[in-house]
Protein backbone atom coordinates (compact mmCIF):
# COMPACT_ATOMS: atom_id res chain seq x y z
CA UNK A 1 128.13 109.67 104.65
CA UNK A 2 126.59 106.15 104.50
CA UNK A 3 129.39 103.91 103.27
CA UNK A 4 128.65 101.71 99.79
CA UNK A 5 127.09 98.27 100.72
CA UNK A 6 130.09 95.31 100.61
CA UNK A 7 128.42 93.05 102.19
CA UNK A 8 127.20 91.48 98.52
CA UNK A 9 125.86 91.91 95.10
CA UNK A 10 122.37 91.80 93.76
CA UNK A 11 121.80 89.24 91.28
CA UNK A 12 122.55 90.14 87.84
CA UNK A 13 125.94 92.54 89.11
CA UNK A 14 128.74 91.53 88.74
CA UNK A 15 131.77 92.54 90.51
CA UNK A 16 134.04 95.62 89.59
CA UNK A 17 132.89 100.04 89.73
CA UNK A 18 131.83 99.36 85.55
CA UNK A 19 130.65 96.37 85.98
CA UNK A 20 127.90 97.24 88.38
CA UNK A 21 126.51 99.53 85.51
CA UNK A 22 126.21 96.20 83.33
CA UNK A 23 123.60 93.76 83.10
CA UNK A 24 124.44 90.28 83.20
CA UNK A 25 123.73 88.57 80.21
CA UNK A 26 120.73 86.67 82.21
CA UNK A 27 119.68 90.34 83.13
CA UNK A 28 117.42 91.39 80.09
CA UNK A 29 115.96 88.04 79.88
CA UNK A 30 115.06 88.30 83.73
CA UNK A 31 113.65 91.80 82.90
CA UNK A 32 111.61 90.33 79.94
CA UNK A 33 110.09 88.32 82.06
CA UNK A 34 108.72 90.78 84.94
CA UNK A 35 107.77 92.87 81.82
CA UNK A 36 105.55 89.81 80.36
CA UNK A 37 104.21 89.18 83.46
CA UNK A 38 103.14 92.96 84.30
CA UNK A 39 101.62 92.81 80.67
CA UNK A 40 99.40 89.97 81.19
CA UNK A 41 97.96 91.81 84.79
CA UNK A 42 97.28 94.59 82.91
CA UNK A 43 95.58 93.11 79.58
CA UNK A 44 93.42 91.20 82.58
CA UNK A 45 92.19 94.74 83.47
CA UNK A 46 91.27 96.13 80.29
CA UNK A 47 90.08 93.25 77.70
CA UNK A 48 87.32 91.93 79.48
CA UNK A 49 85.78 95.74 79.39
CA UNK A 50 84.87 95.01 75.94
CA UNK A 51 83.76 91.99 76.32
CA UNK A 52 80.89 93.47 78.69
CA UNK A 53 77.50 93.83 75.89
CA UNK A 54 78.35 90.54 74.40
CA UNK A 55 78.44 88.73 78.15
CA UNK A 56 75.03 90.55 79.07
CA UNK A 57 73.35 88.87 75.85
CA UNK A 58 74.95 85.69 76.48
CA UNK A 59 73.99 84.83 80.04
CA UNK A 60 70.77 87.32 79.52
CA UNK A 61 72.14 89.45 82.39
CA UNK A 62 71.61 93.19 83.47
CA UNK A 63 75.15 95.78 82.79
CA UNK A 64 74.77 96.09 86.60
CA UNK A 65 75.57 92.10 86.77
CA UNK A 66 78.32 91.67 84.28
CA UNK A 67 80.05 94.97 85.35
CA UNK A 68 81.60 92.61 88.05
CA UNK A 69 83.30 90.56 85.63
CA UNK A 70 85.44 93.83 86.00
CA UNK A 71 85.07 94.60 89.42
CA UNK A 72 85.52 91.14 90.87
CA UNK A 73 88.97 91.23 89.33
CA UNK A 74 89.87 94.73 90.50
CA UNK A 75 88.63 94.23 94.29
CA UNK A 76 90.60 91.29 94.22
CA UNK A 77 93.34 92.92 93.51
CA UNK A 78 92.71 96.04 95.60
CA UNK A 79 92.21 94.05 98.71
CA UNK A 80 94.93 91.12 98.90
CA UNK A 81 98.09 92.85 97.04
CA UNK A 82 99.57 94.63 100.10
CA UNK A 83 99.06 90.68 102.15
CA UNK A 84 100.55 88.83 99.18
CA UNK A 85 103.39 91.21 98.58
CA UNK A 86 104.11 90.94 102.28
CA UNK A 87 103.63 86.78 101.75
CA UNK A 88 106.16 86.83 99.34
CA UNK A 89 108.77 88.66 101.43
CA UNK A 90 108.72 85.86 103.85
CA UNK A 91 108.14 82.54 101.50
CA UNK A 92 110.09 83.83 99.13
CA UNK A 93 109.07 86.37 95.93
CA UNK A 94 110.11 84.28 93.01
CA UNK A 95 107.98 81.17 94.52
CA UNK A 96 105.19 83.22 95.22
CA UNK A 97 105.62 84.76 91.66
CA UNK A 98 105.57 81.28 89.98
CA UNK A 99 102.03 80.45 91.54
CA UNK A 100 100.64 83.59 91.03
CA UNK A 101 101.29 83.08 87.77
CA UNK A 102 99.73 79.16 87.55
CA UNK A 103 97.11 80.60 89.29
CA UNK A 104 96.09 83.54 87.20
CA UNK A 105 96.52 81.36 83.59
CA UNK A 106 94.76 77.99 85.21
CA UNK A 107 91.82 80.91 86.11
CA UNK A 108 92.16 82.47 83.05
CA UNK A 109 91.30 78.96 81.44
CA UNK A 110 88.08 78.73 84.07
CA UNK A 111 86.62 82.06 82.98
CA UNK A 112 86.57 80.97 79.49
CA UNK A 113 85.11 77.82 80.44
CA UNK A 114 81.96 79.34 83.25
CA UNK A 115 79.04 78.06 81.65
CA UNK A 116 77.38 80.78 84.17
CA UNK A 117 77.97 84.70 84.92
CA UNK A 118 78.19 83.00 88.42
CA UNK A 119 80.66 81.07 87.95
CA UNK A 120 82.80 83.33 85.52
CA UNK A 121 82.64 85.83 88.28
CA UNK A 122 84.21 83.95 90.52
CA UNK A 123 86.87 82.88 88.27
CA UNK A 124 88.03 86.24 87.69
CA UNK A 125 88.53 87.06 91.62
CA UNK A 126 90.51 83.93 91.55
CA UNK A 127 92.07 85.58 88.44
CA UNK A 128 92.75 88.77 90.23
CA UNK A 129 94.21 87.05 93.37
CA UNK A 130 97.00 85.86 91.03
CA UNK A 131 97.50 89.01 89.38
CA UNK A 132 97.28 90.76 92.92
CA UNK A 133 100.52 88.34 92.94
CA UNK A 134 102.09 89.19 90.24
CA UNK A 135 101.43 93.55 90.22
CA UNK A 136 103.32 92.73 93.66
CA UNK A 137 105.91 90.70 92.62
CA UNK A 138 107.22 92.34 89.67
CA UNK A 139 108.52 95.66 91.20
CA UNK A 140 109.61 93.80 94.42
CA UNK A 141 112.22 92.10 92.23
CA UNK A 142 113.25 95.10 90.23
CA UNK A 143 116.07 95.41 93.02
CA UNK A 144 117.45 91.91 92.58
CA UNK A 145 117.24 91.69 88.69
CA UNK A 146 118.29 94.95 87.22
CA UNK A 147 121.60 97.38 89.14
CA UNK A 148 119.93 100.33 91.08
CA UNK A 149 121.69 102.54 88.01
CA UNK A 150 119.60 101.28 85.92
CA UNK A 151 116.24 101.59 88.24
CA UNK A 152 114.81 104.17 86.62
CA UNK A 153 114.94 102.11 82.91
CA UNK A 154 113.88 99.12 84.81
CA UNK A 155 110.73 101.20 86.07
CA UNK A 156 109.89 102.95 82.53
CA UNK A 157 109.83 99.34 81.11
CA UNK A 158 107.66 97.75 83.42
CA UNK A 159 105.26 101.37 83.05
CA UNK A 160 105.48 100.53 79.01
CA UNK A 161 104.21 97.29 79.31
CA UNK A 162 101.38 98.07 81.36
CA UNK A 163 100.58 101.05 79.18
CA UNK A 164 100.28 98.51 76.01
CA UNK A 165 98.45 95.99 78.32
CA UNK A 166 95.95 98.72 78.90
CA UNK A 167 96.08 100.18 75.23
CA UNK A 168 95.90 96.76 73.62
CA UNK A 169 92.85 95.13 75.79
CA UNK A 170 90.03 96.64 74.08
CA UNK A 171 91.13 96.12 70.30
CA UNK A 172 92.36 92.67 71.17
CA UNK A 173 89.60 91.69 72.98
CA UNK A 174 87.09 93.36 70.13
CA UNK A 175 89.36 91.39 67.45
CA UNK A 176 89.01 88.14 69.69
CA UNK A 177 85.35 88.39 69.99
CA UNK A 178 84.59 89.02 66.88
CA UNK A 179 86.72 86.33 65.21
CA UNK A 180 86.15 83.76 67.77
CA UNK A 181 84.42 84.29 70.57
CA UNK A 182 84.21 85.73 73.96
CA UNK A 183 85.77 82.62 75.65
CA UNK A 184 88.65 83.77 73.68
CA UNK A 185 89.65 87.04 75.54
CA UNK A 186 90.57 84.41 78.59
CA UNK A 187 92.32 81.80 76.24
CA UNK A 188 94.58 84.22 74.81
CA UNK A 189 96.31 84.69 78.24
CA UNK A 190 97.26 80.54 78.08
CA UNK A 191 100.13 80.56 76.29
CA UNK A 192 100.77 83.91 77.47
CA UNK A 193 101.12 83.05 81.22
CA UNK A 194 103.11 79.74 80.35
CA UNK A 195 105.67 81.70 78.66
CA UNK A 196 105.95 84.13 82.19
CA UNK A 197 105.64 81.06 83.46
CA UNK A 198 109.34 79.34 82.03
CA UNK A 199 110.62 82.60 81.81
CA UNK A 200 110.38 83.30 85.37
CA UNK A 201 111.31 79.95 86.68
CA UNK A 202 114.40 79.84 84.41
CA UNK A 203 115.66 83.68 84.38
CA UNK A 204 114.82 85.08 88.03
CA UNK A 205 117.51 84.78 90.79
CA UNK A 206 115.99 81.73 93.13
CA UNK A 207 114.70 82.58 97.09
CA UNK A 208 117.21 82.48 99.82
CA UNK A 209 116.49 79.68 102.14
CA UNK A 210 115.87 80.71 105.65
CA UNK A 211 115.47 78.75 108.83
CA UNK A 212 112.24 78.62 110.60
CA UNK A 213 113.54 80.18 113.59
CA UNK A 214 114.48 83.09 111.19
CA UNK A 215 111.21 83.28 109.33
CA UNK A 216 109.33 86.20 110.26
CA UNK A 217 105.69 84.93 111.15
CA UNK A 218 102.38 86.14 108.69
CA UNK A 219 99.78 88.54 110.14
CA UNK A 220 96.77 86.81 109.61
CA UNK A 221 94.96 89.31 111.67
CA UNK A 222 96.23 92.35 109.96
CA UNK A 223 95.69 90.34 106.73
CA UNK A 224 91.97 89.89 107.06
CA UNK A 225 91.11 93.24 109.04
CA UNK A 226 93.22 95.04 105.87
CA UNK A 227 91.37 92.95 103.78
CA UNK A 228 87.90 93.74 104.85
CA UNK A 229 88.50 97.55 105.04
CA UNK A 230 89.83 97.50 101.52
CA UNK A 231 86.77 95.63 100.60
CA UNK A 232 84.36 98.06 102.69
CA UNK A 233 86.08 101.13 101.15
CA UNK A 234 86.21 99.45 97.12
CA UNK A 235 82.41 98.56 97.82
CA UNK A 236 81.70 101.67 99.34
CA UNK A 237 83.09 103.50 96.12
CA UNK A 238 81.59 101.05 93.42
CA UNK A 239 77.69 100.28 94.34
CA UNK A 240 75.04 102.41 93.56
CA UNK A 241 75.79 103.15 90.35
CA UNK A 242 77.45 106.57 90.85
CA UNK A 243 75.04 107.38 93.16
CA UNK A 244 75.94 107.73 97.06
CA UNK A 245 73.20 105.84 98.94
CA UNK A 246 72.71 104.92 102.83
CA UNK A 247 74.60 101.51 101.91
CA UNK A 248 77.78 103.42 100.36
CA UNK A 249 77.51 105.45 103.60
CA UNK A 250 77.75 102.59 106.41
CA UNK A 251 80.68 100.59 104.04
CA UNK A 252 82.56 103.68 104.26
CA UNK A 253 81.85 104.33 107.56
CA UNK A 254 83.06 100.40 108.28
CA UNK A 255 86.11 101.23 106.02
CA UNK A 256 87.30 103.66 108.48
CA UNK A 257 86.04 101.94 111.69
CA UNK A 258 88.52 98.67 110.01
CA UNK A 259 91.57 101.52 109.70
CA UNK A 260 91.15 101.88 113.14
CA UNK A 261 91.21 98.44 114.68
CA UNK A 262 94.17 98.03 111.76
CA UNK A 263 96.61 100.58 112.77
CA UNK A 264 95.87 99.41 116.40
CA UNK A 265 96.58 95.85 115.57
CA UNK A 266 99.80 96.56 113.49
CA UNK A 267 101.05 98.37 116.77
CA UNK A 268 100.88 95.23 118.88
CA UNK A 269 101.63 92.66 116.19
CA UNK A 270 105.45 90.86 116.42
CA UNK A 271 105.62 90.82 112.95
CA UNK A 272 103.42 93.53 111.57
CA UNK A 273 101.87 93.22 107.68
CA UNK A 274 103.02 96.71 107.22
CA UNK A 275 105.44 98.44 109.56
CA UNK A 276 103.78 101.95 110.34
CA UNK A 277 107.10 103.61 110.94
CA UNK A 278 107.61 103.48 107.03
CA UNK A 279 105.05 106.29 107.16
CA UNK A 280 107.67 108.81 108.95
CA UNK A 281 109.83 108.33 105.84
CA UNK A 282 108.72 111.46 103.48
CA UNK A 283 109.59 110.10 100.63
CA UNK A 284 107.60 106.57 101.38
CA UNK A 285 104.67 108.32 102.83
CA UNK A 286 104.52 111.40 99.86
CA UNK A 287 105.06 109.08 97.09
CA UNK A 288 102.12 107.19 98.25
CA UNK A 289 99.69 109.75 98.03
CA UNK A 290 101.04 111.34 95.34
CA UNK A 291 100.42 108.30 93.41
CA UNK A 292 96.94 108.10 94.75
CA UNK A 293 96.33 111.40 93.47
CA UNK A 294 97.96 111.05 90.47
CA UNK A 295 96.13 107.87 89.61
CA UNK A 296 92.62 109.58 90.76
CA UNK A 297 93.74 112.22 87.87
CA UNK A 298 93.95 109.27 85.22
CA UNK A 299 90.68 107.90 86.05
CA UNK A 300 89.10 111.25 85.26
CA UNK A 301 90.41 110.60 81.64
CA UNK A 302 89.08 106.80 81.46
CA UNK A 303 85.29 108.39 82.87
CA UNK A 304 84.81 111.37 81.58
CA UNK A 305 86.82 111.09 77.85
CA UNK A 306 84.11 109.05 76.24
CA UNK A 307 80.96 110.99 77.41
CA UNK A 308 82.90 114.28 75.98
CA UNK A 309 83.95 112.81 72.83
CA UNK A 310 80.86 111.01 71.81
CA UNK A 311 78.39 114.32 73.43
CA UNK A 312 79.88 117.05 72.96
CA UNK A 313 82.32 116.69 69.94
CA UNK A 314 79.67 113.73 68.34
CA UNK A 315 81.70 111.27 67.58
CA UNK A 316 80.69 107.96 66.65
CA UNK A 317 81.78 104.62 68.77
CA UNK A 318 85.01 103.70 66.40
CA UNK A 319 86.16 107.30 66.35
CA UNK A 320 85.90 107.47 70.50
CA UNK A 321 87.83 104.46 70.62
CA UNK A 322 90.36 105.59 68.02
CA UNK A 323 90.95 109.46 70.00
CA UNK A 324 90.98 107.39 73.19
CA UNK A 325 93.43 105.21 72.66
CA UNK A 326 96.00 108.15 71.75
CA UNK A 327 96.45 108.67 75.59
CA UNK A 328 97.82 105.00 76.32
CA UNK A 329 100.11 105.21 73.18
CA UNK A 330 101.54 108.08 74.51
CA UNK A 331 102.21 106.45 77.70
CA UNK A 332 103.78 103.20 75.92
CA UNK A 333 105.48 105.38 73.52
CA UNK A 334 107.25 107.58 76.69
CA UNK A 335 108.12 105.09 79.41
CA UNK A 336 111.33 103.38 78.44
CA UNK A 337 112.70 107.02 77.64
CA UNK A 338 111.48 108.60 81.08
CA UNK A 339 113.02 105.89 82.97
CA UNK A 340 116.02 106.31 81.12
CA UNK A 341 115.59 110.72 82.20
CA UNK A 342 115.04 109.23 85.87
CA UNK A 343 118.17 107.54 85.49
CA UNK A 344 120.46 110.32 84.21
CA UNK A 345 118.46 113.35 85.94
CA UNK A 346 117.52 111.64 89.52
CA UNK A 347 114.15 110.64 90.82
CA UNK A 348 112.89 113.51 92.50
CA UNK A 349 113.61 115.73 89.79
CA UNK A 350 111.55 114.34 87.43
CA UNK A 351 108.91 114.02 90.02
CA UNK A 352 108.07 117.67 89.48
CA UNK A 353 108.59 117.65 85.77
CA UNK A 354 106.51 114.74 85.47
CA UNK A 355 103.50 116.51 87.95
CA UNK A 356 104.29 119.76 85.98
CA UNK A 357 103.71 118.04 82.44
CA UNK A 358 100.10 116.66 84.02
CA UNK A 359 99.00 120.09 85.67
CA UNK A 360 99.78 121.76 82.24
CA UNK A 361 97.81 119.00 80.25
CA UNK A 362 94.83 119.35 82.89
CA UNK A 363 94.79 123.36 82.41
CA UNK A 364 95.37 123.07 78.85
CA UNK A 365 92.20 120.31 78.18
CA UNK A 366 90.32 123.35 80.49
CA UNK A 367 90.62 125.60 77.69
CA UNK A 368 91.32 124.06 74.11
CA UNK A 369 88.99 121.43 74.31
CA UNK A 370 85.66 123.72 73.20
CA UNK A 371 87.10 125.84 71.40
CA UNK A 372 89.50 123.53 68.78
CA UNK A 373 87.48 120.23 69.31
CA UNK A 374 89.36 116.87 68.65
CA UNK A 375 93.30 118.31 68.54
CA UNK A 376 92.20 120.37 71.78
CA UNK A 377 91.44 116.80 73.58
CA UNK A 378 94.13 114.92 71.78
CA UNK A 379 97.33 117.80 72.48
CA UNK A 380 96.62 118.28 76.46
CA UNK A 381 95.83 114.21 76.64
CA UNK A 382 99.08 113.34 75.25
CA UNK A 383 100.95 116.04 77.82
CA UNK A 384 99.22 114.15 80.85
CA UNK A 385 99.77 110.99 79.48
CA UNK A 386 103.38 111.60 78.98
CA UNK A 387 103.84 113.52 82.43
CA UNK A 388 102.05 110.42 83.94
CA UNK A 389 104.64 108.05 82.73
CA UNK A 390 107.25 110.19 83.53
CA UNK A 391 106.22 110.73 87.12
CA UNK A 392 105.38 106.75 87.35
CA UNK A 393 109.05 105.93 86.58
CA UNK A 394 110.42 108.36 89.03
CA UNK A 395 107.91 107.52 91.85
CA UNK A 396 108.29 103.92 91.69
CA UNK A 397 112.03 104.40 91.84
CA UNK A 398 111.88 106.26 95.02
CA UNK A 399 110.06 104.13 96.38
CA UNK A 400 111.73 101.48 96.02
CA UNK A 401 115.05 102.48 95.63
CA UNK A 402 116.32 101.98 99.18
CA UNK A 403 114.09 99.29 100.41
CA UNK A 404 115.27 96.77 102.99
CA UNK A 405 115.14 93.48 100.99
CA UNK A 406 113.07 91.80 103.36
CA UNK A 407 110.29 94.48 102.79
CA UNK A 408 110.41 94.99 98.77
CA UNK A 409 107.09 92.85 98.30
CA UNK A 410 105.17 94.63 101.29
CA UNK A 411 106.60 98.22 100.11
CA UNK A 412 105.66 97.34 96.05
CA UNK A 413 102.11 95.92 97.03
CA UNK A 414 101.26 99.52 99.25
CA UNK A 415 102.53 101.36 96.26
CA UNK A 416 100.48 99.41 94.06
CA UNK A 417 97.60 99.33 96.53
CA UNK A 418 97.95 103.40 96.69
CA UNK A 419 97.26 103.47 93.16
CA UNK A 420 94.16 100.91 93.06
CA UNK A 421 92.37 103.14 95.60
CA UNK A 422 93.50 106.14 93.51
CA UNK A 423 91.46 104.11 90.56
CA UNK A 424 88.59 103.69 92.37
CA UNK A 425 88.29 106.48 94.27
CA UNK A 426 88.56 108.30 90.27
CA UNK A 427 85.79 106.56 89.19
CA UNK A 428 83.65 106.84 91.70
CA UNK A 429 84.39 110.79 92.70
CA UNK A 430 85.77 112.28 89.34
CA UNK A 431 82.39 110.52 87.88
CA UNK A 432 80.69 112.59 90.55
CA UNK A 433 82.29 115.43 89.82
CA UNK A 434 81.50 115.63 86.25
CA UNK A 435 78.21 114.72 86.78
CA UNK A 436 77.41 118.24 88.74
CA UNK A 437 79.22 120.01 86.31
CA UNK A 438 77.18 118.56 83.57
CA UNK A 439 73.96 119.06 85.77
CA UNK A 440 72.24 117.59 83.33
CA UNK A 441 70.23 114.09 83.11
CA UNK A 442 70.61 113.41 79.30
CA UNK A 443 74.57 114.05 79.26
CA UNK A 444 74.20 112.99 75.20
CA UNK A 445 71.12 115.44 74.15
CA UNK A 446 73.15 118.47 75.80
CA UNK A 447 76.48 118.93 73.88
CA UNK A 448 76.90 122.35 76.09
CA UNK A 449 76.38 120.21 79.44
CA UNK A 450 78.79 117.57 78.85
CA UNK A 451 81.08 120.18 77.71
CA UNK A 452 81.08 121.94 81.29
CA UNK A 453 81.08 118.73 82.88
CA UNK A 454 84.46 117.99 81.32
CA UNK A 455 85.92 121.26 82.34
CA UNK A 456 84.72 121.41 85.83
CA UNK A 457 86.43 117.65 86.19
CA UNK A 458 89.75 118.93 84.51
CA UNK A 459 89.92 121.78 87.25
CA UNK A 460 89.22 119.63 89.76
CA UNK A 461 92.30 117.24 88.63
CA UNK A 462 94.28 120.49 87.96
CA UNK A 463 94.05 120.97 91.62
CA UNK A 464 94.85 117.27 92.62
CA UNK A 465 98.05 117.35 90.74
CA UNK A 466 98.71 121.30 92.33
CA UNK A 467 98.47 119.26 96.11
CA UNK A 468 100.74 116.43 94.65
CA UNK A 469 103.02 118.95 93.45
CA UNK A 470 103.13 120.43 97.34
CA UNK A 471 103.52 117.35 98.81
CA UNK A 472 106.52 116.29 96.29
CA UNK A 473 108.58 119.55 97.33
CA UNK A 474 107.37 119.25 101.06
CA UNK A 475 108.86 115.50 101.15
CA UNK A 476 112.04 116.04 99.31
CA UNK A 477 112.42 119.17 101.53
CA UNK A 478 111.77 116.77 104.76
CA UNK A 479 113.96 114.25 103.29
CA UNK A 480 116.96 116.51 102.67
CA UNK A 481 116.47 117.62 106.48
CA UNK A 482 116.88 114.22 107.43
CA UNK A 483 119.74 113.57 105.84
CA UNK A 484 121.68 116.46 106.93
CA UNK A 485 120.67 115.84 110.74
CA UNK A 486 122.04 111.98 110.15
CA UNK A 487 125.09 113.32 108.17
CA UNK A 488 125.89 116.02 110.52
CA UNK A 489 125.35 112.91 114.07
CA UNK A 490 127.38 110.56 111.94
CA UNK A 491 130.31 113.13 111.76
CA UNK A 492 130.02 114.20 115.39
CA UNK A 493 130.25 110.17 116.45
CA UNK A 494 133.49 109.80 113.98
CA UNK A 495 134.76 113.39 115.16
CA UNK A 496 134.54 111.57 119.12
């Protein structure tokens, strides 16, 4: 059996069996603020989405131009969280954390400033390099702000407040612009990120000074070849406009050529970006791609919800907004209890409830959706939503449960990078997907079309959450191997 650490006490514990089931009194303040901060990455996501028609007639631009007012922001993110999470291991997490979080409200201030698309462009990558920061961050220090008890809670939070992040973006953004103006969607995260800001320099336990013979050194190499193929593959999956072109063909084929020279580098390097033995660990490696999966799953709803709802079940643009919305709510509404269910029931268990709860809601949507119209999207959306944030808690705490300190910020940024690429890969092939199924050019003229577009996508991410589902009972089977073989040497050495 592996003996109970006594070696010391995560920030926030205090000493004493009951005691370690207690936060500290600067415990829920320290939570608050990862919880603010994973709020204000979010809301960077989804309010600027809204803000998209209004920025095309301001700066007279094409949607294909202004669309990367979102995607800057997004490959940003997708391409430097694993290196920053890594960064923050070794310079220390809560430093790193306080500039990400200058850096994303000082860009924040920029974008609503650009007096070009150019310009505001560029100040939303810079935007999404310190949010990149900050999606790392916040789950790195889970383990040093909250007792691993109380994990699971810790996780359903931080889910909650990216669900209302993502729920809240549009109508505060459409509220914003319509009051004010568009600058405003940027302002509104000023006094936002100076609150993270105090709250995270006052409330979070301060870095551990190391010695620079100690310090591990950066992998600049693997940083920028990682970087690159991330790029190459988020490219690959975004240009085009849905369509798959020779261009899409060679990024993806330099995406893979760039995992190549990657892993090869990572196997020579002293002090790797990512240690490629954390791959042999089932529940590191299936949690992963489960999340991947999972996340490709959720992007089918984002794509494919408002061509059903406003083609086949002719709904007008408020009414869209109002059924789509119902999803996130769900997924605020659900977090704080699953993490609590994570918690009391164990991770891996509600693994497969959660994965369960989304395979029904994908089968379900299959079949209700024609045939009951707005209740049959709304019933099986809210039983994937709520699986989602169920499975979210429990996956994250996994994860990240028995992390080595030193590798919390590398660990949280692949787990957040997993689900990026699940994003993107969602739009780009779910979109694809329902496109063939539709097999039809006017999608809106052709209520019937759009209708078999959207079930051919929700059997599609039936099956995706069927192969998560294998791969959760294949890794907890793997794991549970494992840990009888290293039970059954460590008696045989005490037994000598």
């Amino acid at each position: 059996m592996k003996p109970a650490a006594q070696d010391g006490k995560a920030p926030g514990i205090t000493g004493g069996a009951g005691a370690r089931q207690r936060l500290a009194p600067s415990a829920p303040w320290a939570l608050a603020s990862l919880a603010l901060t994973i709020l204000l990455s979010a809301l960077g996501t989804s309010i600027a989405n809204v803000s998209l028609p209004t920025l095309a007639k301001t700066f007279n631009a094409s949607f294909q131009d202004v669309q990367w007012v979102v995607l800057a922001y997004l490959l940003a993110i997708t391409t430097l969280i694993v290196s920053v999470g890594r960064l923050g291991d070794l310079i220390g997490r809560r430093r790193l954390l306080l500039a990400g979080i200058v850096l994303f409200t000082l860009a924040s201030a920029l974008c609503g400033a650009a007096p070009t698309l150019a310009l505001l462009i560029a100040a939303r990558a810079v935007q999404g390099l310190g949010a990149a920061i900050m999606m790392a961050l916040t789950m790195a220090f889970v383990g040093e702000a909250v007792p691993k008890a109380n994990t699971g809670s810790a996780m359903g939070l931080l889910g909650t407040m990216s669900a209302v992040g993502t729920a809240l973006g549009p109508t505060l953004g459409g509220t914003l612009i319509a009051s004010y103006a568009w600058p405003a969607i940027f302002h509104i995260n000023l006094p936002l990120g100076v609150l993270a800001l105090f709250l995270v320099w006052r409330f979070l336990p301060a870095d551990q000074t190391r010695s620079g013979a100690a310090r591990p050194r950066f992998d600049h190499l693997g940083t920028l070849l990682l970087a690159l193929t991330l790029s190459a593959f988020a490219l690959a999956m975004t240009v085009g406009r849905g369509s798959f072109g020779r261009l899409n063909g060679l990024l993806l084929f330099a995406a893979l050529c760039g995992v190549g020279l990657f892993i090869r580098t990572e196997k020579i390097a002293v002090s790797p970006l990512i240690r490629l033995a954390i791959f042999r660990d089932p529940v590191l490696s299936g949690g992963f791609i489960m999340s991947a999966l999972v996340m490709t799953v959720m992007m089918a709803t984002l794509v494919v919800g408002p061509f059903y709802l406003s083609g086949a079940l002719a709904l007008d643009a408020t009414r869209v907004g109002l059924v789509m919305s119902a999803g996130p709510i769900v997924s605020a509404i659900t977090g704080v209890p699953a993490g609590r269910l994570v918690d009391r029931f164990g991770a891996q268990r509600m693994i497969i409830a959660g994965l369960l709860a989304m395979a029904a809601g994908s089968s379900i949507l299959t079949m209700l959706a024609a045939s009951i119209g707005i209740p049959g999207y709304i019933i099986p959306m809210a039983l994937i939503t709520a699986g989602y944030a169920v499975f979210q808690a429990a996956n994250n705490t996994a994860v990240m449960a028995d992390v080595a300190a030193d590798q919390r910020g590398a660990i949280s940024g692949v787990l957040n990078l997993s689900r990026n690429l699940g994003l993107i890969t969602g739009a780009s092939l779910m979109g694809a997907v329902y496109a063939v199924g539709a097999s039809a050019d006017d999608l809106a003229a052709r209520p019937v079309a759009v209708a078999a577009g959207m079930h051919i996508t929700f059997i599609v991410a039936a099956l995706l959450i069927f192969i998560a589902l294998a791969i959760a009972f294949a890794s907890q089977a793997m794991a549970r191997r494992a840990n009888a073989l290293r039970q059954g040497h460590d008696c045989a050495l005490g037994v000598d």
